[in-house]
Protein backbone atom coordinates (compact mmCIF):
# COMPACT_ATOMS: atom_id res chain seq x y z
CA UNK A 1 309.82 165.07 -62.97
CA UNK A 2 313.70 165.48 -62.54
CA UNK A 3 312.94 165.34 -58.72
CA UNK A 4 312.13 161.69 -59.34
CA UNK A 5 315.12 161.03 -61.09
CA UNK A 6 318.10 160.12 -58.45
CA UNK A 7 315.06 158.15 -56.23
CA UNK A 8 315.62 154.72 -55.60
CA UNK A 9 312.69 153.13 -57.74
CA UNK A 10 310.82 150.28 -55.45
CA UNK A 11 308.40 147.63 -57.13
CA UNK A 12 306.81 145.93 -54.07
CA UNK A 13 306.01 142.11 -54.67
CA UNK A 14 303.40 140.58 -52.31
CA UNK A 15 299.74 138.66 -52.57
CA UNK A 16 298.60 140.26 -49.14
CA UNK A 17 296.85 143.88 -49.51
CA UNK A 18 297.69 145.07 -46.11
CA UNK A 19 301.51 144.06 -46.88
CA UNK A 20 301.44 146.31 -49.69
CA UNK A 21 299.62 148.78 -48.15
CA UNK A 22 301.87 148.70 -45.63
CA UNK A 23 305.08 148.57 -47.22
CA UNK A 24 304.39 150.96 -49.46
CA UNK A 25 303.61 153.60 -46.87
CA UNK A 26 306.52 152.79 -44.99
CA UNK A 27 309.48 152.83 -47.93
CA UNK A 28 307.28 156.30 -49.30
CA UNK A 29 308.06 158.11 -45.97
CA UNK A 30 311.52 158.37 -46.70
CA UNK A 31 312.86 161.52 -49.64
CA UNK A 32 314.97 158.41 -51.07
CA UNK A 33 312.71 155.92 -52.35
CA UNK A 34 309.90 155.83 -54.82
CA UNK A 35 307.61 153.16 -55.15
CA UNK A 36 307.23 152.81 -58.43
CA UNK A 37 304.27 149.76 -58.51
CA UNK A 38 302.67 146.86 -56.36
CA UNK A 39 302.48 143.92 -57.85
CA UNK A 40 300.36 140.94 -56.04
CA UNK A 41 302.03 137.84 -57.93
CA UNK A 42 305.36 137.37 -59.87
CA UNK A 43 303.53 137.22 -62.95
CA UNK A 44 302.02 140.61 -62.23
CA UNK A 45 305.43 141.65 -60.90
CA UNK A 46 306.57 140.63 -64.34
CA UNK A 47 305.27 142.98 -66.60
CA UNK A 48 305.57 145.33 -64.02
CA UNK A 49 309.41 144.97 -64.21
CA UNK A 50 309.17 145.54 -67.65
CA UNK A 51 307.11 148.81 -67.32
CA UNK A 52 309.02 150.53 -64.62
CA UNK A 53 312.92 149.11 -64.66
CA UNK A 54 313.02 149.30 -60.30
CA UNK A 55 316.07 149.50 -59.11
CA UNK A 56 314.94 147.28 -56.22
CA UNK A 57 312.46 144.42 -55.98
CA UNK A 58 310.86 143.30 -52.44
CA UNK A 59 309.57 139.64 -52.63
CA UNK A 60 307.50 137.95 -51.00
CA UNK A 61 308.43 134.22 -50.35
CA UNK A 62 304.70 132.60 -50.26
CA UNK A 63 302.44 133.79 -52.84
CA UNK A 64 300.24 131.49 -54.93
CA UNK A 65 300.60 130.53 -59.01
CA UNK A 66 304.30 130.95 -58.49
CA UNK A 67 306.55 131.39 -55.18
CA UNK A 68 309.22 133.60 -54.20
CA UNK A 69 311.87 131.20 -54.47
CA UNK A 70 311.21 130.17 -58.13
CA UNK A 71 310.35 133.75 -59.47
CA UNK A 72 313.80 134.48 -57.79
CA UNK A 73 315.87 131.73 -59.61
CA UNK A 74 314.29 133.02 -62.72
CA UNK A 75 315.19 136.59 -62.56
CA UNK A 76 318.45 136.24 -61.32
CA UNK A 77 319.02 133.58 -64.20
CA UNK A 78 317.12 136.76 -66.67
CA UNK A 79 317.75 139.94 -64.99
CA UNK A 80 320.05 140.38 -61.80
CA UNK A 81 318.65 142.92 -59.46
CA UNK A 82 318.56 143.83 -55.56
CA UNK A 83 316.09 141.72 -54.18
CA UNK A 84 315.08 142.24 -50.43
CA UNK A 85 313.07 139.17 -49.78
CA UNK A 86 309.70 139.62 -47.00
CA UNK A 87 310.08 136.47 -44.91
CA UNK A 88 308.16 134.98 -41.56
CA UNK A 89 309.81 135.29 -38.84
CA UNK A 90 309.87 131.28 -38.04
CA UNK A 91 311.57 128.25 -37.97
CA UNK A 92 309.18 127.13 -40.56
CA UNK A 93 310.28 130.11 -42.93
CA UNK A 94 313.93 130.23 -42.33
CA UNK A 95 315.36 127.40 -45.04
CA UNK A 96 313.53 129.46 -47.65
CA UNK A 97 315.05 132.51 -46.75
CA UNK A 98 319.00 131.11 -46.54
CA UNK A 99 317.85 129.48 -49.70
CA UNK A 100 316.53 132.81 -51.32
CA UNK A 101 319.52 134.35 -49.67
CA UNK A 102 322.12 131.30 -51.81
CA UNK A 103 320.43 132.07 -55.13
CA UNK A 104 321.16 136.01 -55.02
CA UNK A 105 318.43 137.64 -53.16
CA UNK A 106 320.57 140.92 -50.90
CA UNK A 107 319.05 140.51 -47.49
CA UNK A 108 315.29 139.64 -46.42
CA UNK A 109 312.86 141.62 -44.12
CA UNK A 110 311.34 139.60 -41.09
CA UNK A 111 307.24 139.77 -41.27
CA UNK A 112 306.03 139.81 -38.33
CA UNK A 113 303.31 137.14 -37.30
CA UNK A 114 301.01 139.79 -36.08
CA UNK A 115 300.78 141.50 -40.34
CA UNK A 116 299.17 144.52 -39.08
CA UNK A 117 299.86 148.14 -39.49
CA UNK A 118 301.76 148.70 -35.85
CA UNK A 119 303.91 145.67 -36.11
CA UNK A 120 305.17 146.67 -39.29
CA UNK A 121 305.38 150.31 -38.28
CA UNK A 122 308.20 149.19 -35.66
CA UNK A 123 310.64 148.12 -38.06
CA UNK A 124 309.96 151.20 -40.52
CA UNK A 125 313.83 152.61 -39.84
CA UNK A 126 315.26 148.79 -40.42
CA UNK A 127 313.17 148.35 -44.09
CA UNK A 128 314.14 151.86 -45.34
CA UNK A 129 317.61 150.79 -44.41
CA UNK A 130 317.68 147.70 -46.09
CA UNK A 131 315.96 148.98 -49.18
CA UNK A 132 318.52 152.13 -49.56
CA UNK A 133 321.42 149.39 -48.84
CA UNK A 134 319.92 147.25 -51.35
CA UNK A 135 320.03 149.53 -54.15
CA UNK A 136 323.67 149.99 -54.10
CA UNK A 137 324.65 145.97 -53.42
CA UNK A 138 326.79 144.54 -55.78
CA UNK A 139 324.48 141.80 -56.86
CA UNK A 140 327.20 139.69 -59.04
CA UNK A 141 328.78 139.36 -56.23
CA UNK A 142 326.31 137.71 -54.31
CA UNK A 143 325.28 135.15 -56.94
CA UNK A 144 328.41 134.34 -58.59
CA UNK A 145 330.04 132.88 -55.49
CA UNK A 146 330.16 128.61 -55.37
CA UNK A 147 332.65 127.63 -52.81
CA UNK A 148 334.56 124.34 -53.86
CA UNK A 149 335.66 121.96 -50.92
CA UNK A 150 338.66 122.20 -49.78
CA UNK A 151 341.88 122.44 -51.41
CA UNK A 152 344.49 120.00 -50.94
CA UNK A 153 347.18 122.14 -50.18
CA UNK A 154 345.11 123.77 -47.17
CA UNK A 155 344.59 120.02 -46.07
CA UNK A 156 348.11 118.79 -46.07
CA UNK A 157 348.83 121.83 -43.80
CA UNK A 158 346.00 121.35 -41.47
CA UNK A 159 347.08 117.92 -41.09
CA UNK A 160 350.20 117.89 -41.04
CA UNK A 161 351.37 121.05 -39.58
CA UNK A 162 350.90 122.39 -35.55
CA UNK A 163 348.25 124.50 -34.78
CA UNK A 164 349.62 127.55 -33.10
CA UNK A 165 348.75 127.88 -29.78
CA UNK A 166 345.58 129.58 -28.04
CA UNK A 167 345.04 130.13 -31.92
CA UNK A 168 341.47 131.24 -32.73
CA UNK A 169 339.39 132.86 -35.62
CA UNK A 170 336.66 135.48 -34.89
CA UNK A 171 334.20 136.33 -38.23
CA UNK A 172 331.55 139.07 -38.10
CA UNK A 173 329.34 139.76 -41.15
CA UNK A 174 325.76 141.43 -42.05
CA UNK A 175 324.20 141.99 -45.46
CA UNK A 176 325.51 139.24 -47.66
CA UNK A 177 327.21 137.31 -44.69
CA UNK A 178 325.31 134.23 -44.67
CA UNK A 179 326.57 133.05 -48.11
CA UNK A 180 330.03 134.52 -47.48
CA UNK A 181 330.50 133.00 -44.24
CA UNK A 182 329.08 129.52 -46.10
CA UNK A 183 331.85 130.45 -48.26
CA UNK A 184 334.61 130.84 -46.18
CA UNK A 185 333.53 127.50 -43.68
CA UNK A 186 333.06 125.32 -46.81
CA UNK A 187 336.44 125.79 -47.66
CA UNK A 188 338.48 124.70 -44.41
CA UNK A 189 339.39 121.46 -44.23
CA UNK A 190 338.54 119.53 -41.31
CA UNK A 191 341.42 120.15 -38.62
CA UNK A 192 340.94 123.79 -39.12
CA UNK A 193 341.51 126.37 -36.28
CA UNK A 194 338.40 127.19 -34.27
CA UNK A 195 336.07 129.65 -35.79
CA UNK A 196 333.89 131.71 -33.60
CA UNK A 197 331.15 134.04 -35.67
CA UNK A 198 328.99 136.76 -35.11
CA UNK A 199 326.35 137.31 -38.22
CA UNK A 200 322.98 139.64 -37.75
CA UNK A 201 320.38 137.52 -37.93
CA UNK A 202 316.93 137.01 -36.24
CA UNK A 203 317.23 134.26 -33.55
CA UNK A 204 314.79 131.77 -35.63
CA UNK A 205 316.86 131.78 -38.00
CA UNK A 206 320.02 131.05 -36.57
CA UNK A 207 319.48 127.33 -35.99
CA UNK A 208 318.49 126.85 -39.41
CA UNK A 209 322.21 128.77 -40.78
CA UNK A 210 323.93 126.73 -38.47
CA UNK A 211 322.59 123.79 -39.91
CA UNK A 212 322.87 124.64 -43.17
CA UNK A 213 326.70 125.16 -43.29
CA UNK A 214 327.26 122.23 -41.18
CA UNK A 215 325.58 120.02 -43.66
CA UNK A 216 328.34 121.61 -46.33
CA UNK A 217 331.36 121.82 -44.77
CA UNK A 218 333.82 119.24 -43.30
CA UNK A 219 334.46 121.48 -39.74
CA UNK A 220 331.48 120.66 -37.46
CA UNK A 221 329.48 123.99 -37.20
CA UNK A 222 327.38 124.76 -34.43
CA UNK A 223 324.85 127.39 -33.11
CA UNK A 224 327.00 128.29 -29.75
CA UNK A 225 325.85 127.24 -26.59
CA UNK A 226 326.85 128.78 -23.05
CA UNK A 227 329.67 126.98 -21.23
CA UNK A 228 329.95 125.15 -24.74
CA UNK A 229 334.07 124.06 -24.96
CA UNK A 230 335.56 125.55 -28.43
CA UNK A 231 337.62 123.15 -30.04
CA UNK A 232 339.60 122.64 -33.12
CA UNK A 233 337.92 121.65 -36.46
CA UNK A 234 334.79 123.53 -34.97
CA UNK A 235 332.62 126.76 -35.64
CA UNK A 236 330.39 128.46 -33.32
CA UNK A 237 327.69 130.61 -34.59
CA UNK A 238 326.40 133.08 -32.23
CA UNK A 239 322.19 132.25 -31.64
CA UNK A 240 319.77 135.72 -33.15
CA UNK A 241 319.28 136.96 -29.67
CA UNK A 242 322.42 136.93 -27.84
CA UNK A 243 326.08 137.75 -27.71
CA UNK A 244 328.67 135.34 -28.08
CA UNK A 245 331.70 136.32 -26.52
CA UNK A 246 334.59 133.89 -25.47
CA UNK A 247 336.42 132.61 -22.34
CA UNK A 248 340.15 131.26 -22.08
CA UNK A 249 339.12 128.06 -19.89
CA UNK A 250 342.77 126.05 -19.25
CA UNK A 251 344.80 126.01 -22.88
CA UNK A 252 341.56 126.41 -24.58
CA UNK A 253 338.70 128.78 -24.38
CA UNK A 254 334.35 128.31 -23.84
CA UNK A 255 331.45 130.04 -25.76
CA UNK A 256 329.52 132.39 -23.48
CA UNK A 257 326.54 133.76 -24.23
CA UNK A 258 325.57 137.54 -23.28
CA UNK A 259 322.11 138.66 -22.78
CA UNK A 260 322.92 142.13 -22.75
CA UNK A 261 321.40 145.36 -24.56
CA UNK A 262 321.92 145.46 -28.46
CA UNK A 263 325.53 147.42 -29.71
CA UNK A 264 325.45 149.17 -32.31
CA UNK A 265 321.90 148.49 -32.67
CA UNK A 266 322.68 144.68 -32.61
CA UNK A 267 322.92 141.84 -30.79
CA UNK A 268 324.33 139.16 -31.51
CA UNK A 269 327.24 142.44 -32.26
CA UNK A 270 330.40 141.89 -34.25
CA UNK A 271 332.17 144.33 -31.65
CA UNK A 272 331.05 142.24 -28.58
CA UNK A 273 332.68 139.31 -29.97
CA UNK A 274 335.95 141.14 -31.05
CA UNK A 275 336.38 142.75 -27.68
CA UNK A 276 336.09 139.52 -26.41
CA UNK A 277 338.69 137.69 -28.62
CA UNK A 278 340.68 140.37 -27.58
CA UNK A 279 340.87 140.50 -24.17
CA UNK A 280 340.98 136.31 -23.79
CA UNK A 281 343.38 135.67 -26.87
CA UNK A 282 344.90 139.10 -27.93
CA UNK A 283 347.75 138.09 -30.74
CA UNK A 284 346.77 134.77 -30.83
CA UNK A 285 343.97 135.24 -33.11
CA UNK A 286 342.61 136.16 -36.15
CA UNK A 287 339.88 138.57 -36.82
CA UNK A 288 337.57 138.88 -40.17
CA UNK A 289 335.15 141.80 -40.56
CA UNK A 290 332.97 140.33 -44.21
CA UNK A 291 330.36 142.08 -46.36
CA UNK A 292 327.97 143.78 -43.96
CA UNK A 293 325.91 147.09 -43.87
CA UNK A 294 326.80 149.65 -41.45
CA UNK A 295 329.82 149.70 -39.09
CA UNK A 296 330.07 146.83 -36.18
CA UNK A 297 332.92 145.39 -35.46
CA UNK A 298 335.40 148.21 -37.43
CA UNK A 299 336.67 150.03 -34.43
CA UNK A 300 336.91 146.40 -32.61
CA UNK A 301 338.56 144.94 -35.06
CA UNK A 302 341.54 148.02 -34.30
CA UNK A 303 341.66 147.32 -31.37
CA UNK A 304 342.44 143.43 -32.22
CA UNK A 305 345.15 144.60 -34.28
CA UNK A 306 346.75 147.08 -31.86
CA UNK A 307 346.95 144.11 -29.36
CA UNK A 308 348.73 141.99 -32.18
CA UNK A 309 346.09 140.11 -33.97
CA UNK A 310 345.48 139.38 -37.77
CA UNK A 311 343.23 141.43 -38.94
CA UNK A 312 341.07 140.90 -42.17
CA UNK A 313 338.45 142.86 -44.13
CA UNK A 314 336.71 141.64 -46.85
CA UNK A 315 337.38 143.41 -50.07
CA UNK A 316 334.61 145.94 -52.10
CA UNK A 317 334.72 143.99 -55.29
CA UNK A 318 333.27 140.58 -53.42
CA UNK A 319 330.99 142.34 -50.62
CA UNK A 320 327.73 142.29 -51.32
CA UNK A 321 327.75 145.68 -49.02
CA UNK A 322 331.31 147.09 -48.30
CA UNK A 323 329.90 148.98 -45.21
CA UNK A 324 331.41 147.17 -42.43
CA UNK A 325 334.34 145.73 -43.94
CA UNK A 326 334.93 149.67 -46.00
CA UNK A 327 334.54 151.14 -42.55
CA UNK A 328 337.53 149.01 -40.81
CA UNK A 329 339.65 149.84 -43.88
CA UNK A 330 339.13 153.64 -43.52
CA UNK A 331 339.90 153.21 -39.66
CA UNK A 332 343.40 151.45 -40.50
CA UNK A 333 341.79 148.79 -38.72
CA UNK A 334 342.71 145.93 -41.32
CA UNK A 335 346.25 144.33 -42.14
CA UNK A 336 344.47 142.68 -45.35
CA UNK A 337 341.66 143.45 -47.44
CA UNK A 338 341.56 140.15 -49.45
CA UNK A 339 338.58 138.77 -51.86
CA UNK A 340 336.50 136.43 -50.14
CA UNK A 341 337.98 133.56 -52.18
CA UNK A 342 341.81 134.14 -50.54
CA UNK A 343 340.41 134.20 -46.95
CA UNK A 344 340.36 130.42 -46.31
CA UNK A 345 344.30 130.32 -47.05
CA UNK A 346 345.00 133.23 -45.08
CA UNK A 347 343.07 131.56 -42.37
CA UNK A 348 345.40 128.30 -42.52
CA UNK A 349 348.28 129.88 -43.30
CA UNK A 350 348.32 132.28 -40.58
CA UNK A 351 346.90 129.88 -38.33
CA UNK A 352 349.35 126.76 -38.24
CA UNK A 353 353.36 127.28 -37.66
């Protein structure tokens, strides 16, 4: 029995058999995990909760008598826990996800349309990895985040004050980054410096993030286009399936997307975009490595601040996952490790003279 003991205990949430079938052969593979139950509705899932304490839950979104989204707002309201939500990979499931993703779930697993056994089977490495990252999030921090607009004093200086020049902001974030990047945006008053970002993400779900914080915030956020001129008051989100890298065009720069090979097993990749502010805007810009699992963008983001930039990393106790942000503080690569809620300052203050 003791060897069970230090496994990370998995209750598996889903009305389709072959799902749990699935998923349950896939998280058992690995030495880490147990799966502990299978439930096939959050009623079920319930009193299976109550039987087996999991450390981590994965959720369907669409099941029937109750969805994923309200069972979600319940237990986070009840019970906090690592949730790892099972989405579609559409443009049809992608608001539910963000939205699961805004009430507390950790990250979400794309389904494939094709549910069987081989399409599954091609993700195994990126489910274990989620799961095992899941079980150590800090959920609080996920859920206990609601960005105000923003503050007065940040406005007055946008407004009033001069925007240094060739100035720009590069974010890259992965587990948790959605919300914290929602965060960060919602807070900059309109005349901000541009923002360019770089967030893991499937590509049909881009659009929909993009969206989503535009509809919040008073900077115009975009998903980046190729050629696409970056100007002030303005974020560009990088699309699922490419790079986003930038280009000084006259005093200002353009969005260019890359359709090269993944880095670091990513694309869009924190470190594309980095090297890229880099080389076009060097000390002139600002670089912000938020909560993310794994390490893209931490040796980049050196190399921003050995050519003179700002460099930021998210601190542990807001992360959701302090792997990217923990590895750029171990590499020396950060100048400030602030809480998410002191990065919108540092943004204005650092950005205007």
């Amino acid at each position: 029995m003791s060897s069970f003991r230090n496994k990370i205990k998995v209750l598996i949430v889903d009305d389709s058999a072959v799902i749990r079938s699935v998923l349950t052969e896939i998280l058992s593979s690995d030495s880490r995990i147990l799966v502990v139950g299978a439930a096939v509705d959050p009623y079920d899932a319930r009193e299976q909760i109550k039987k087996y304490n999991p450390d981590v839950i994965t959720l369907d979104i669409e099941m029937p008598r109750m969805n994923g989204i309200e069972f979600l707002k319940n237990l986070m309201r009840l019970r906090p826990m690592p949730v790892v939500m099972i989405s579609t990979l559409t443009h049809d499931g992608a608001p539910a996800t963000l939205e699961a993703l805004s009430l507390g779930a950790v990250d979400f697993i794309g389904k494939p349309q094709d549910q069987g056994h081989g399409a599954l089977e091609k993700y195994k490495e990126t489910i274990i990895e989620k799961v095992v990252a899941a079980s150590s999030a800090n959920v609080i921090a996920n859920e206990g985040q609601h960005p105000v607009s923003p503050q007065p004093q940040l406005n007055s200086v946008a407004k009033n004050g001069t925007l240094r020049p060739g100035f720009i902001c590069a974010i890259g974030a992965s587990t948790g980054g959605t919300e914290a990047i929602k965060d960060v945006i919602v807070s900059l008053p309109e005349d901000s410096p541009p923002v360019v970002v770089a967030q893991h993400i499937p590509a049909v779900f881009s659009t929909s993030f993009a969206q989503r914080v535009d509809k919040m915030s008073a900077m115009r956020v975009y998903e980046a286009s190729h050629k696409q001129a970056i100007e002030r008051g303005c974020v560009y989100i990088a699309p699922g399936d490419a790079h986003l890298k930038i280009k000084r065009q006259g005093s200002g720069y353009i969005c260019l997307l890359d359709d090269g090979a993944p880095v670091n097993r990513h694309k869009p990749s924190v470190e594309v975009l980095f090297d890229s502010v880099t080389q076009e805007a060097g000390a002139s810009s600002m670089g912000i490595i938020l909560t993310g699992m794994g390490a893209d963008g931490a040796e980049a983001l050196l190399r921003m601040r050995q050519t003179g930039a700002t460099t930021v990393a998210q601190d542990e106790n807001t992360s959701v996952v302090w792997g990217m942000p923990g590895s750029a503080v171990k590499l020396g690569a950060a100048d400030k490790v602030l809480a998410l809620s002191q990065i919108p300052k540092y943004i204005i203050t650092k950005g205007f003279q």
